[in-house]
PDB file of N, CA and C in Angstrom:
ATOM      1  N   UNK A   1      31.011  31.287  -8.046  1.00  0.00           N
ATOM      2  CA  UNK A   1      30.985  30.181  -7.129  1.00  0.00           C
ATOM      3  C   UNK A   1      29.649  30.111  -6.414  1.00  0.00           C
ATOM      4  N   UNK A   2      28.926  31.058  -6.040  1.00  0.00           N
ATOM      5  CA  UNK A   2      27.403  31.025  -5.189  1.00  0.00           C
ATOM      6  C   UNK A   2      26.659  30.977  -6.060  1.00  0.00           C
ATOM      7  N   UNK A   3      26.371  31.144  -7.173  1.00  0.00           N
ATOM      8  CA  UNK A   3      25.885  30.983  -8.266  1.00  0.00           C
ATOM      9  C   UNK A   3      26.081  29.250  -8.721  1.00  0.00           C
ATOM     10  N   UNK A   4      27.162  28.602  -8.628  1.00  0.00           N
ATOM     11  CA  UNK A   4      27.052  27.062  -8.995  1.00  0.00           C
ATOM     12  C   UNK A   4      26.743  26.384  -7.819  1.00  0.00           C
ATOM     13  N   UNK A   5      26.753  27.277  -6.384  1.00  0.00           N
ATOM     14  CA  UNK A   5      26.160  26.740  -5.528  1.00  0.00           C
ATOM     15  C   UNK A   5      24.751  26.556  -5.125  1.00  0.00           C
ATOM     16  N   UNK A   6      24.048  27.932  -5.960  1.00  0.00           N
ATOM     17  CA  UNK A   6      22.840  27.813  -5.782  1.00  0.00           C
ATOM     18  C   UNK A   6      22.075  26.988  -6.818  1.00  0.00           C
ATOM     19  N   UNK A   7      22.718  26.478  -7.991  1.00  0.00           N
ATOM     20  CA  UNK A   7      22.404  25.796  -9.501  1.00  0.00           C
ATOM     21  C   UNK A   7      21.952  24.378  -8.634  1.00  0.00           C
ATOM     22  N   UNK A   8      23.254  23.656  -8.000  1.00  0.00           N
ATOM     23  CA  UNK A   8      23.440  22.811  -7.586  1.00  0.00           C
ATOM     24  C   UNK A   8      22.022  22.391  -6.243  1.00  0.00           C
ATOM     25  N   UNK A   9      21.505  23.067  -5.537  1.00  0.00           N
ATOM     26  CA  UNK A   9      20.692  23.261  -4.590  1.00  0.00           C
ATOM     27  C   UNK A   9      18.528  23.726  -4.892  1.00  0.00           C
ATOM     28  N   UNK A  10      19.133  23.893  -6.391  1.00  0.00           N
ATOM     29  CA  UNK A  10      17.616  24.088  -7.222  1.00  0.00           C
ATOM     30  C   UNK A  10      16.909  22.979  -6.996  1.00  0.00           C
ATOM     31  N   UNK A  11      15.565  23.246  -6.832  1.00  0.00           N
ATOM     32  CA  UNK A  11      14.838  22.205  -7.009  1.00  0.00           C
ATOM     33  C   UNK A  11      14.802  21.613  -8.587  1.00  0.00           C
ATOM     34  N   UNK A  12      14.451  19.972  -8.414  1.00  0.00           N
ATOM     35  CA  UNK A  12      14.405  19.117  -9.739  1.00  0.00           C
ATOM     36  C   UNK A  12      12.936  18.878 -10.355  1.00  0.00           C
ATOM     37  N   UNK A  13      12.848  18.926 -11.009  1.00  0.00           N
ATOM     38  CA  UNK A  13      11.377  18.512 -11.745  1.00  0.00           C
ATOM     39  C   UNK A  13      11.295  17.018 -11.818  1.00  0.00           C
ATOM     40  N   UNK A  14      12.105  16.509 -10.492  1.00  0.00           N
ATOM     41  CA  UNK A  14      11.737  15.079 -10.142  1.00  0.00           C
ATOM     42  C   UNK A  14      11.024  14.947  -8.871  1.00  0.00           C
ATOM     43  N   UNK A  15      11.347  16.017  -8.087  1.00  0.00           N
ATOM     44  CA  UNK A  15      11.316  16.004  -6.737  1.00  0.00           C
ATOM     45  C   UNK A  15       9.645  15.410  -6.415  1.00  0.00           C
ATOM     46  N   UNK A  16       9.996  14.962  -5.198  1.00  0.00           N
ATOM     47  CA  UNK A  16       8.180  14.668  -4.797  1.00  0.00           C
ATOM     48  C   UNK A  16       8.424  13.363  -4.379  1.00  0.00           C
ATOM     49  N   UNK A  17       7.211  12.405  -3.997  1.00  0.00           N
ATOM     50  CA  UNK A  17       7.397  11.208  -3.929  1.00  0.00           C
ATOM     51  C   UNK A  17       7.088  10.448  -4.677  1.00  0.00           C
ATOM     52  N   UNK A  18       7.771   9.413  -4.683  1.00  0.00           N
ATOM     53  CA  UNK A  18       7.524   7.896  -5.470  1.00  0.00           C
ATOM     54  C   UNK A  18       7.217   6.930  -5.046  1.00  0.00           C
ATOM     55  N   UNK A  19       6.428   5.867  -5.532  1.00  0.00           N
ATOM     56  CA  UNK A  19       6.371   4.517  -5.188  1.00  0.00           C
ATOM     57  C   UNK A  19       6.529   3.932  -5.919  1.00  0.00           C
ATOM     58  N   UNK A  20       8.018   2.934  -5.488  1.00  0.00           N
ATOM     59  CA  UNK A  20       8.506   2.480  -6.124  1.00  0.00           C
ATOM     60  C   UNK A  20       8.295   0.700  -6.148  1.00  0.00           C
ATOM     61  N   UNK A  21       7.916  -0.458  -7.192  1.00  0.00           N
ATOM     62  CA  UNK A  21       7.319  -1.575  -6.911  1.00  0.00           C
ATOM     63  C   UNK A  21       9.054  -2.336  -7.856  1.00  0.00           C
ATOM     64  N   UNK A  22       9.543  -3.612  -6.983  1.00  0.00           N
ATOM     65  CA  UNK A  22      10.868  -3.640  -7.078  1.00  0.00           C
ATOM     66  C   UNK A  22      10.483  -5.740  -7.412  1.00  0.00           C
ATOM     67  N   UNK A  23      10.790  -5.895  -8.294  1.00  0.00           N
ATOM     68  CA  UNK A  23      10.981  -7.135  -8.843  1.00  0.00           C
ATOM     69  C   UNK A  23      12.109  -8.066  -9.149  1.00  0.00           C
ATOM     70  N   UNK A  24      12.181  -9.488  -8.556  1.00  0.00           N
ATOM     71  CA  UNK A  24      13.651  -9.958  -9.317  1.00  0.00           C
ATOM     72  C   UNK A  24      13.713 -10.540 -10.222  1.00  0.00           C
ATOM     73  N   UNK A  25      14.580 -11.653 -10.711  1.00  0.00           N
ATOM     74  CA  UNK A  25      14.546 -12.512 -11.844  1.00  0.00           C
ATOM     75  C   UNK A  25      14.670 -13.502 -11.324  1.00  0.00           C
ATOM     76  N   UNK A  26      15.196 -13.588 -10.066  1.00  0.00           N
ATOM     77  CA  UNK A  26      15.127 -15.295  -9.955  1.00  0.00           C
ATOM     78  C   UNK A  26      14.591 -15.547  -8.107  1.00  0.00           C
ATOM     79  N   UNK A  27      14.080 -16.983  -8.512  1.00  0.00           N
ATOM     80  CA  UNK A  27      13.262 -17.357  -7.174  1.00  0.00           C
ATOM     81  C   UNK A  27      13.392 -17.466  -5.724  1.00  0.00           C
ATOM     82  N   UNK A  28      15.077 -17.496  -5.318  1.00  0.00           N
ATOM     83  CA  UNK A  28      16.126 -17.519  -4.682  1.00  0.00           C
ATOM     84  C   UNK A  28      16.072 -16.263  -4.111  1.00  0.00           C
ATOM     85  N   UNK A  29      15.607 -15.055  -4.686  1.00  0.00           N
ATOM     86  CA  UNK A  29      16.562 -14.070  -3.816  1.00  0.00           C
ATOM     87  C   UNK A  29      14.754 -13.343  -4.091  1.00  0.00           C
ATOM     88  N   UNK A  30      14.360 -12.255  -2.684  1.00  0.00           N
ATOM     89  CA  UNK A  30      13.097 -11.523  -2.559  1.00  0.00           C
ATOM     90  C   UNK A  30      12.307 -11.092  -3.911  1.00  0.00           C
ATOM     91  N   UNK A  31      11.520 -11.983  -3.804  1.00  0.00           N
ATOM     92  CA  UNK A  31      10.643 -12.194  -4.699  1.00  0.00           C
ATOM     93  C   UNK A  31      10.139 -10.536  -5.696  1.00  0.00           C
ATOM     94  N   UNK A  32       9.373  -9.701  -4.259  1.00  0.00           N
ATOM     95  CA  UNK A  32       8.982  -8.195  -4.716  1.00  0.00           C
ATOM     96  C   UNK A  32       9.166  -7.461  -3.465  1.00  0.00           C
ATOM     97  N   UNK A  33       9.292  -6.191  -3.978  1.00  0.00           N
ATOM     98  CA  UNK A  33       9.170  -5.082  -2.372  1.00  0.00           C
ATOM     99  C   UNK A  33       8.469  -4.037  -3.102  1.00  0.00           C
ATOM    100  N   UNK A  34       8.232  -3.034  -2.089  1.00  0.00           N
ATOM    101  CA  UNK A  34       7.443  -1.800  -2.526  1.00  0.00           C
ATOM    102  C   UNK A  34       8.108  -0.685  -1.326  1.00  0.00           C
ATOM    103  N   UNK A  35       8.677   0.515  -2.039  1.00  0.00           N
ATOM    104  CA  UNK A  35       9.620   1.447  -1.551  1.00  0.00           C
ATOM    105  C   UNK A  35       8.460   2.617  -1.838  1.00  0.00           C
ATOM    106  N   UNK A  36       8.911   3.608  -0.595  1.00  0.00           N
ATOM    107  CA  UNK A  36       8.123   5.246  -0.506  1.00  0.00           C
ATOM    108  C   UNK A  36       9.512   5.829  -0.646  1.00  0.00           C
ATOM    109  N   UNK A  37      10.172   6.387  -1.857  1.00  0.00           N
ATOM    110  CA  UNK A  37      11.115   7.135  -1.772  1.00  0.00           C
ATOM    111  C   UNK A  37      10.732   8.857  -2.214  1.00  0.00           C
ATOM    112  N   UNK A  38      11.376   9.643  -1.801  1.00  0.00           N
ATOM    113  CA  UNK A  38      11.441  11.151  -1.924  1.00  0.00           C
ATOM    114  C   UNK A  38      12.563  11.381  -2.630  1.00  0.00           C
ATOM    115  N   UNK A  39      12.386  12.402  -3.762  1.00  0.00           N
ATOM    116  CA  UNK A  39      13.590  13.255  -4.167  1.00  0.00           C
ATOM    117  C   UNK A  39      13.262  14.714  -3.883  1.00  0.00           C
ATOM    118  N   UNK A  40      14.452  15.002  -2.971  1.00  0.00           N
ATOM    119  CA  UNK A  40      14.346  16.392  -3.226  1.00  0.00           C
ATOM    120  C   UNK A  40      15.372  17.047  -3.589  1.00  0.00           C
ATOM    121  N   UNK A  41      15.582  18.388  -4.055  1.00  0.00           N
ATOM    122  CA  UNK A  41      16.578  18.602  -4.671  1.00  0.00           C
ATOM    123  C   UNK A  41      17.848  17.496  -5.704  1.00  0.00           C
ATOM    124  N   UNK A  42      17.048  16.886  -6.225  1.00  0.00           N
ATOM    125  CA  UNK A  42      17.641  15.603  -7.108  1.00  0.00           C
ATOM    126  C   UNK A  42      18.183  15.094  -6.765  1.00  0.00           C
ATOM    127  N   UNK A  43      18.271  14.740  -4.687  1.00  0.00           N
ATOM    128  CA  UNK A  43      18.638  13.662  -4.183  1.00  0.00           C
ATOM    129  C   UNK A  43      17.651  12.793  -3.665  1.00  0.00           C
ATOM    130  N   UNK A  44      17.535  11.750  -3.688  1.00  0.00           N
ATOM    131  CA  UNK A  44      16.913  10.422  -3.185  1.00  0.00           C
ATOM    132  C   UNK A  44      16.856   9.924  -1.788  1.00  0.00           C
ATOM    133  N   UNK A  45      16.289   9.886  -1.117  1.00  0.00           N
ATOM    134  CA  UNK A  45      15.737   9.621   0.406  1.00  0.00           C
ATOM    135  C   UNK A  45      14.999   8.251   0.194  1.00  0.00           C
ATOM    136  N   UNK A  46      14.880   7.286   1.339  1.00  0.00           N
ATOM    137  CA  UNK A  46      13.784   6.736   1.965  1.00  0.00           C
ATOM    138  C   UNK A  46      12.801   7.022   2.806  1.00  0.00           C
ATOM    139  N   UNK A  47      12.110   6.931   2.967  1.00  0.00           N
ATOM    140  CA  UNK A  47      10.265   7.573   3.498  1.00  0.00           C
ATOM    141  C   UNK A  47       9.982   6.531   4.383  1.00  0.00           C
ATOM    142  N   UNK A  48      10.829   5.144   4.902  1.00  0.00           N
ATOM    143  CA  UNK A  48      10.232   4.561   6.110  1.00  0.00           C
ATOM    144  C   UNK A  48      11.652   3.264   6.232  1.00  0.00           C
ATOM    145  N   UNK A  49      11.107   2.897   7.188  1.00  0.00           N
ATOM    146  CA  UNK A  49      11.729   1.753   7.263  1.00  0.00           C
ATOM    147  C   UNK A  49      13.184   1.865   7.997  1.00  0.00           C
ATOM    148  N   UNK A  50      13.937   0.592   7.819  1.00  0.00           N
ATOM    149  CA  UNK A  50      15.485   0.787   8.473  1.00  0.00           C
ATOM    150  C   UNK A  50      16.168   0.903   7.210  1.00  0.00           C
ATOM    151  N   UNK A  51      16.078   1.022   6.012  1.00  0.00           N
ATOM    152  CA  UNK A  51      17.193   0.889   4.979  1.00  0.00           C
ATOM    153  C   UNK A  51      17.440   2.389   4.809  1.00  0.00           C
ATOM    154  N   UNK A  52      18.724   1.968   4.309  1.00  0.00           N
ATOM    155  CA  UNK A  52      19.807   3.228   4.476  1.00  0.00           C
ATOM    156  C   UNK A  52      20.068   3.514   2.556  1.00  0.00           C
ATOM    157  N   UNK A  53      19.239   5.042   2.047  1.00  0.00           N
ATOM    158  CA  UNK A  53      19.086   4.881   0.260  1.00  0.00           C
ATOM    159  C   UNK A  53      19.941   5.983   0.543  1.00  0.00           C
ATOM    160  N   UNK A  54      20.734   6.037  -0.814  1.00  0.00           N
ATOM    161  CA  UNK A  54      21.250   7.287  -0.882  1.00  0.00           C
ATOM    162  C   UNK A  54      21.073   7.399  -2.893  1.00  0.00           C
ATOM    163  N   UNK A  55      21.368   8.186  -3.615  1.00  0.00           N
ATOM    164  CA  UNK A  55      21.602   8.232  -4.675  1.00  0.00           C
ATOM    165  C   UNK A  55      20.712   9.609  -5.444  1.00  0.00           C
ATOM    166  N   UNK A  56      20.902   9.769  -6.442  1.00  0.00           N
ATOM    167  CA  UNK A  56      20.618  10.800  -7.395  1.00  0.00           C
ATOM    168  C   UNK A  56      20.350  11.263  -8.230  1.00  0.00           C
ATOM    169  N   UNK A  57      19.010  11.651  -8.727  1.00  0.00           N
ATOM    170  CA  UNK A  57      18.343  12.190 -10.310  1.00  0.00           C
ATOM    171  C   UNK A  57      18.731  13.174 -11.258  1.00  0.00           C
ATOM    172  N   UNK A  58      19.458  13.016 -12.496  1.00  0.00           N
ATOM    173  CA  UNK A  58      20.107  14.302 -12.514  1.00  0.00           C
ATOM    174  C   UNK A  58      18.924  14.693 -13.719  1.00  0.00           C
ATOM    175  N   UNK A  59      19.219  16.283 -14.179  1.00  0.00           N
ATOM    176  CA  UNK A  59      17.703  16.992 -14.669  1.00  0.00           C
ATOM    177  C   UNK A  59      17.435  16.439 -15.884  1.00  0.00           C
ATOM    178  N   UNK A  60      17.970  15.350 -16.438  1.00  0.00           N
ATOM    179  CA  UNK A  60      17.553  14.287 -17.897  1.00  0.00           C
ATOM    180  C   UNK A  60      16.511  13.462 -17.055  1.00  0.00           C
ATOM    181  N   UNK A  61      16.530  13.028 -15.511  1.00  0.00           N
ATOM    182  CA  UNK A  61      16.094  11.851 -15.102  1.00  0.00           C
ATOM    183  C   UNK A  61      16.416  10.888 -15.040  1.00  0.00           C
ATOM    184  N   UNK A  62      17.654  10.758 -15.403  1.00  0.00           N
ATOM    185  CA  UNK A  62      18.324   9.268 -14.743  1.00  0.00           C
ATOM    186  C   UNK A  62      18.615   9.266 -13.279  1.00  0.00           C
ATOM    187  N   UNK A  63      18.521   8.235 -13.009  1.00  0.00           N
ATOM    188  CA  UNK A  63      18.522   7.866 -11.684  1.00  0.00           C
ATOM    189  C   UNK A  63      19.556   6.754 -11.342  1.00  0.00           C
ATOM    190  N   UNK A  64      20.485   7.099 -10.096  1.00  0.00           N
ATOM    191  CA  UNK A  64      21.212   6.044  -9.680  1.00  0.00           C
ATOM    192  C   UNK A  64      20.731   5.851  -7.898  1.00  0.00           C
ATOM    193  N   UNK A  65      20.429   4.206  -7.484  1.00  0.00           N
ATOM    194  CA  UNK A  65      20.221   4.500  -6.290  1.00  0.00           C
ATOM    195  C   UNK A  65      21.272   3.654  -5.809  1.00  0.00           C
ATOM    196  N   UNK A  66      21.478   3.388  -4.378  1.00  0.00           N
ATOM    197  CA  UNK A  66      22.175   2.463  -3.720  1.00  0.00           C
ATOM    198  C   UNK A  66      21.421   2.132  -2.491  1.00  0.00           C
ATOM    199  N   UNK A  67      21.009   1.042  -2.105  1.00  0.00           N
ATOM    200  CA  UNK A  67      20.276   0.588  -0.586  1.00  0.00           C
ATOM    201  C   UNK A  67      21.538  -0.084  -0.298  1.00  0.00           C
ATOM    202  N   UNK A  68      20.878  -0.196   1.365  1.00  0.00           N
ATOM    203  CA  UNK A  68      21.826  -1.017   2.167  1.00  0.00           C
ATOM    204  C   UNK A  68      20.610  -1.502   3.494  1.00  0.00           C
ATOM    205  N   UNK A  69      20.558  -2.645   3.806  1.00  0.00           N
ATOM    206  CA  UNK A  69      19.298  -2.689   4.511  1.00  0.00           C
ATOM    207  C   UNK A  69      19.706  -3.851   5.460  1.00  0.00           C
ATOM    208  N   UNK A  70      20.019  -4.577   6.587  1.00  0.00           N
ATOM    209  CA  UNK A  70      20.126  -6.048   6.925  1.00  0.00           C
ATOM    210  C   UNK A  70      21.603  -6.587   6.462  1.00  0.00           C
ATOM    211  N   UNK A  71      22.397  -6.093   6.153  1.00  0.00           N
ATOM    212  CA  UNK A  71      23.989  -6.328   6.144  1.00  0.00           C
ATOM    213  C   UNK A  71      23.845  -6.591   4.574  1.00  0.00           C
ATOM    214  N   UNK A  72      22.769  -6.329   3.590  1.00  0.00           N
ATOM    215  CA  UNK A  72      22.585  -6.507   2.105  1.00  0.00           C
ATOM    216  C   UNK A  72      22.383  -5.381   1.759  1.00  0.00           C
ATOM    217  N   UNK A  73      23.388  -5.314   0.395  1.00  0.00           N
ATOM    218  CA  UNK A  73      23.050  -4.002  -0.485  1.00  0.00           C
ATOM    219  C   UNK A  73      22.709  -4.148  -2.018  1.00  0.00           C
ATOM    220  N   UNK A  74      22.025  -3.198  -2.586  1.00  0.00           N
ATOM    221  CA  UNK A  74      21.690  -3.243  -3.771  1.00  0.00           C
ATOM    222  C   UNK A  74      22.032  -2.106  -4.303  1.00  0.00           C
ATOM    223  N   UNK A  75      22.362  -2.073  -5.666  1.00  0.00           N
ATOM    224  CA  UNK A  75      22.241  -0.688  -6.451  1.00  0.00           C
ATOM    225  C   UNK A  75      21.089  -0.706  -7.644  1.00  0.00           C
ATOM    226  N   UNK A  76      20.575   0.547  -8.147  1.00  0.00           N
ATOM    227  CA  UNK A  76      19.866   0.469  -9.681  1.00  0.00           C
ATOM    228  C   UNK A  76      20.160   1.397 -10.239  1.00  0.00           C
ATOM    229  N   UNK A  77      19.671   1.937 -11.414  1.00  0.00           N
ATOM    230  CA  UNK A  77      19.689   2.593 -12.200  1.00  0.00           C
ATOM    231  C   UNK A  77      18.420   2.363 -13.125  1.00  0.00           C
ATOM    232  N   UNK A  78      18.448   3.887 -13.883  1.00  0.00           N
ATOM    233  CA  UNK A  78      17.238   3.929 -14.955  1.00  0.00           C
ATOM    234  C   UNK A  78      16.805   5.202 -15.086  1.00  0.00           C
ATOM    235  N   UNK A  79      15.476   5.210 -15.499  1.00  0.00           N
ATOM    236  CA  UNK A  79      15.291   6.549 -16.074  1.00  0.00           C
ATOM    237  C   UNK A  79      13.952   7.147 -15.857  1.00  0.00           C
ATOM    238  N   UNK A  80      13.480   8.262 -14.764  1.00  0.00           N
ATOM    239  CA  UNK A  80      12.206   8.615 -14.550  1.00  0.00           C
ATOM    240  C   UNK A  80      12.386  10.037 -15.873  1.00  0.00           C
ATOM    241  N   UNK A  81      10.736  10.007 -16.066  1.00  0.00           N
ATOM    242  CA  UNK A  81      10.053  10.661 -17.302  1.00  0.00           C
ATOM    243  C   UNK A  81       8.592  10.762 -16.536  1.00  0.00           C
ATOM    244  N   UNK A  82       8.147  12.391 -16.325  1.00  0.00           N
ATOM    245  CA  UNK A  82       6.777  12.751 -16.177  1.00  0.00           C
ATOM    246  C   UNK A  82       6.296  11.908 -14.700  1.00  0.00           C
ATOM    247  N   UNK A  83       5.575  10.854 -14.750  1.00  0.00           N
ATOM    248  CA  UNK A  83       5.072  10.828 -13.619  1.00  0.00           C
ATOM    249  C   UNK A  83       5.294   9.141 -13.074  1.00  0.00           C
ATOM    250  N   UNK A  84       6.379   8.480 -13.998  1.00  0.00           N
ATOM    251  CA  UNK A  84       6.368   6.933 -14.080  1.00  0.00           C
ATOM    252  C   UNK A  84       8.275   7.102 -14.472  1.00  0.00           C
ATOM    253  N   UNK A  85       8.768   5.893 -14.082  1.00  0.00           N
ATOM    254  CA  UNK A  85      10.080   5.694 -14.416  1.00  0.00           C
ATOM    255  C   UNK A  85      10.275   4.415 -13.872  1.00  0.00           C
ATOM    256  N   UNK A  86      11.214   3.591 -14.626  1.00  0.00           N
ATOM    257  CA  UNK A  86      11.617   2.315 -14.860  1.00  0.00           C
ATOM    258  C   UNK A  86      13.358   2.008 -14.697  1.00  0.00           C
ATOM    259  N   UNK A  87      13.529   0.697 -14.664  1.00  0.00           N
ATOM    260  CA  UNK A  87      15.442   0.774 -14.641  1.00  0.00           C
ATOM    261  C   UNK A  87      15.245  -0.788 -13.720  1.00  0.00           C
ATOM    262  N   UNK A  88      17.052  -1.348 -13.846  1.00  0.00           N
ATOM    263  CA  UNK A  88      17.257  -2.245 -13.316  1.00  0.00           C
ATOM    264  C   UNK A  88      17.715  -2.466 -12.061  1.00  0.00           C
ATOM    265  N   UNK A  89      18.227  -3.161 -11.664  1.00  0.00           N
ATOM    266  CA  UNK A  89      18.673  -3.073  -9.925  1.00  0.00           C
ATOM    267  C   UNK A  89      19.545  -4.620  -9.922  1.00  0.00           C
ATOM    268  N   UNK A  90      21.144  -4.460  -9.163  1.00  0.00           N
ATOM    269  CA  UNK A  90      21.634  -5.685  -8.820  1.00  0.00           C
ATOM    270  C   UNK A  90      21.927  -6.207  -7.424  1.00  0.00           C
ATOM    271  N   UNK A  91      22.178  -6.531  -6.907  1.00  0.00           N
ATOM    272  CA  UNK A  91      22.771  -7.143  -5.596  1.00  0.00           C
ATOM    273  C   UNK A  91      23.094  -8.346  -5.182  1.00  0.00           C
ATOM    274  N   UNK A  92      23.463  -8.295  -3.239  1.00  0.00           N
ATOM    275  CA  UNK A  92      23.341  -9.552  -3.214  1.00  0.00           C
ATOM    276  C   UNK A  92      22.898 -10.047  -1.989  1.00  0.00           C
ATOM    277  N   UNK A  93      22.573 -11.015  -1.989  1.00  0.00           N
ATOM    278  CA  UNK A  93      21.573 -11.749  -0.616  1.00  0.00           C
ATOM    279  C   UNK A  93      22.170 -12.902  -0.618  1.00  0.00           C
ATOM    280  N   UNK A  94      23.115 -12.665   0.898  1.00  0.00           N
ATOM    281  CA  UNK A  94      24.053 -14.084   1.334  1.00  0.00           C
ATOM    282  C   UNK A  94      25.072 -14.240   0.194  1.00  0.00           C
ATOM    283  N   UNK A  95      25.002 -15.986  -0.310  1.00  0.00           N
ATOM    284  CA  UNK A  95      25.793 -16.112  -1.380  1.00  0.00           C
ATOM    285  C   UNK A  95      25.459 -16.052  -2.430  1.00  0.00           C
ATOM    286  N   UNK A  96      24.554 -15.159  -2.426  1.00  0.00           N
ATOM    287  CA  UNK A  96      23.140 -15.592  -3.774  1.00  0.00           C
ATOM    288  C   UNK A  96      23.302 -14.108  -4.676  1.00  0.00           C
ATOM    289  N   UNK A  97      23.405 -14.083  -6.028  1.00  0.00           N
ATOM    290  CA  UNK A  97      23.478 -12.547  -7.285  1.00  0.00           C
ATOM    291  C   UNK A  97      22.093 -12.544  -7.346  1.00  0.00           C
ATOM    292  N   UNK A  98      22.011 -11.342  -6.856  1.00  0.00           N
ATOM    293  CA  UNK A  98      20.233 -11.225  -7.343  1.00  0.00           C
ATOM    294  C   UNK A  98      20.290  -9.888  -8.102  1.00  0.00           C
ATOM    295  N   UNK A  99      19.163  -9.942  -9.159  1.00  0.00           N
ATOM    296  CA  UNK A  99      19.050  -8.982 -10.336  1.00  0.00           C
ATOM    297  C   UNK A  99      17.424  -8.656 -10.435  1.00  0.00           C
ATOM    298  N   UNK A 100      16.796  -7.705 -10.899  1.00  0.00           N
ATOM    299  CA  UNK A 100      15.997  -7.509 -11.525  1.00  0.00           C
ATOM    300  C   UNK A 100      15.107  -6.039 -12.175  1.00  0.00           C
ATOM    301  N   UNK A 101      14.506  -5.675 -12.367  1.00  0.00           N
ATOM    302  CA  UNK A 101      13.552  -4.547 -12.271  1.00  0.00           C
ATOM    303  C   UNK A 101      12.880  -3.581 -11.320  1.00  0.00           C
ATOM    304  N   UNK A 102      12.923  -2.426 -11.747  1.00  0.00           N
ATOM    305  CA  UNK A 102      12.012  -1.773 -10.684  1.00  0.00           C
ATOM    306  C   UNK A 102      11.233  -0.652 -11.658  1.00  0.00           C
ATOM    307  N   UNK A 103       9.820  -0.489 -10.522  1.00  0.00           N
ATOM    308  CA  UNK A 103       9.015   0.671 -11.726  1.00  0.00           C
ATOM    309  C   UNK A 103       8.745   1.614 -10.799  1.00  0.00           C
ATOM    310  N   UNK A 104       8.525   2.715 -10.810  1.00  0.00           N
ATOM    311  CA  UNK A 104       8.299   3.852 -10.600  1.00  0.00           C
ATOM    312  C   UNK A 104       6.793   4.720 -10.994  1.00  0.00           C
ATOM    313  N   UNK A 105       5.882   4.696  -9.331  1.00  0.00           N
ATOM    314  CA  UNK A 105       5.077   5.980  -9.844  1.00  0.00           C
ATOM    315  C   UNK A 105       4.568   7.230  -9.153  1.00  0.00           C
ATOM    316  N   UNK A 106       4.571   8.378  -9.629  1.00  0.00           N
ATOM    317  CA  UNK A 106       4.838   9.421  -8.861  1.00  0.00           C
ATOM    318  C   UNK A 106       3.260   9.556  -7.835  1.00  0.00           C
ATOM    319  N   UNK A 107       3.313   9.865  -6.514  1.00  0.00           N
ATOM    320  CA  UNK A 107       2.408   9.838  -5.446  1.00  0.00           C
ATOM    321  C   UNK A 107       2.062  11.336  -5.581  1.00  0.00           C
TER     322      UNK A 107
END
């Protein structure tokens, strides 16, 4: 059991920071943003601001996040590799589905 506790508590060969540049698909809902997120221990932090990230890298590098920022939330997913990582992202703003991309590069 202290042994899967300490597995669980290892550092990730993701950890460090990112900057993350966040794109949508349609014209209606925030155009672009740019995120300072941290992983440490293959969990996911925000590095400023009021939004509230939570989510998690597991040691393949996939990534799941969830924001919540202004009574709006988003989730993504995707896949960091070496020093860059990519994936999609959905949410919603008001009555509006917003979708798009996000890229990833390590700081």
């Amino acid at each position: 059991m202290v042994a899967g506790a300490n597995a669980s508590q290892a550092a990730s060969s993701f950890d460090g920071s990112w900057s993350v540049s966040v794109s949508s698909n349609l014209s209606k809902c925030e155009a672009s943003a740019y995120y300072a997120i941290r992983v440490a221990n293959g969990k996911v932090s925000y590095e400023g601001g009021d939004a509230s990230v939570s989510g998690q890298v597991d040691e393949r590098g996939h990534i799941r996040v969830s924001i919540r920022t202004g009574g709006h939330g988003a989730s993504g997913s995707g896949h960091l590799s070496g020093t860059k990582g990519v994936g999609t992202w959905r949410g919603q703003r008001a009555a509006i589905l917003c979708s798009g991309r996000w890229e990833a590069q390590r700081m």
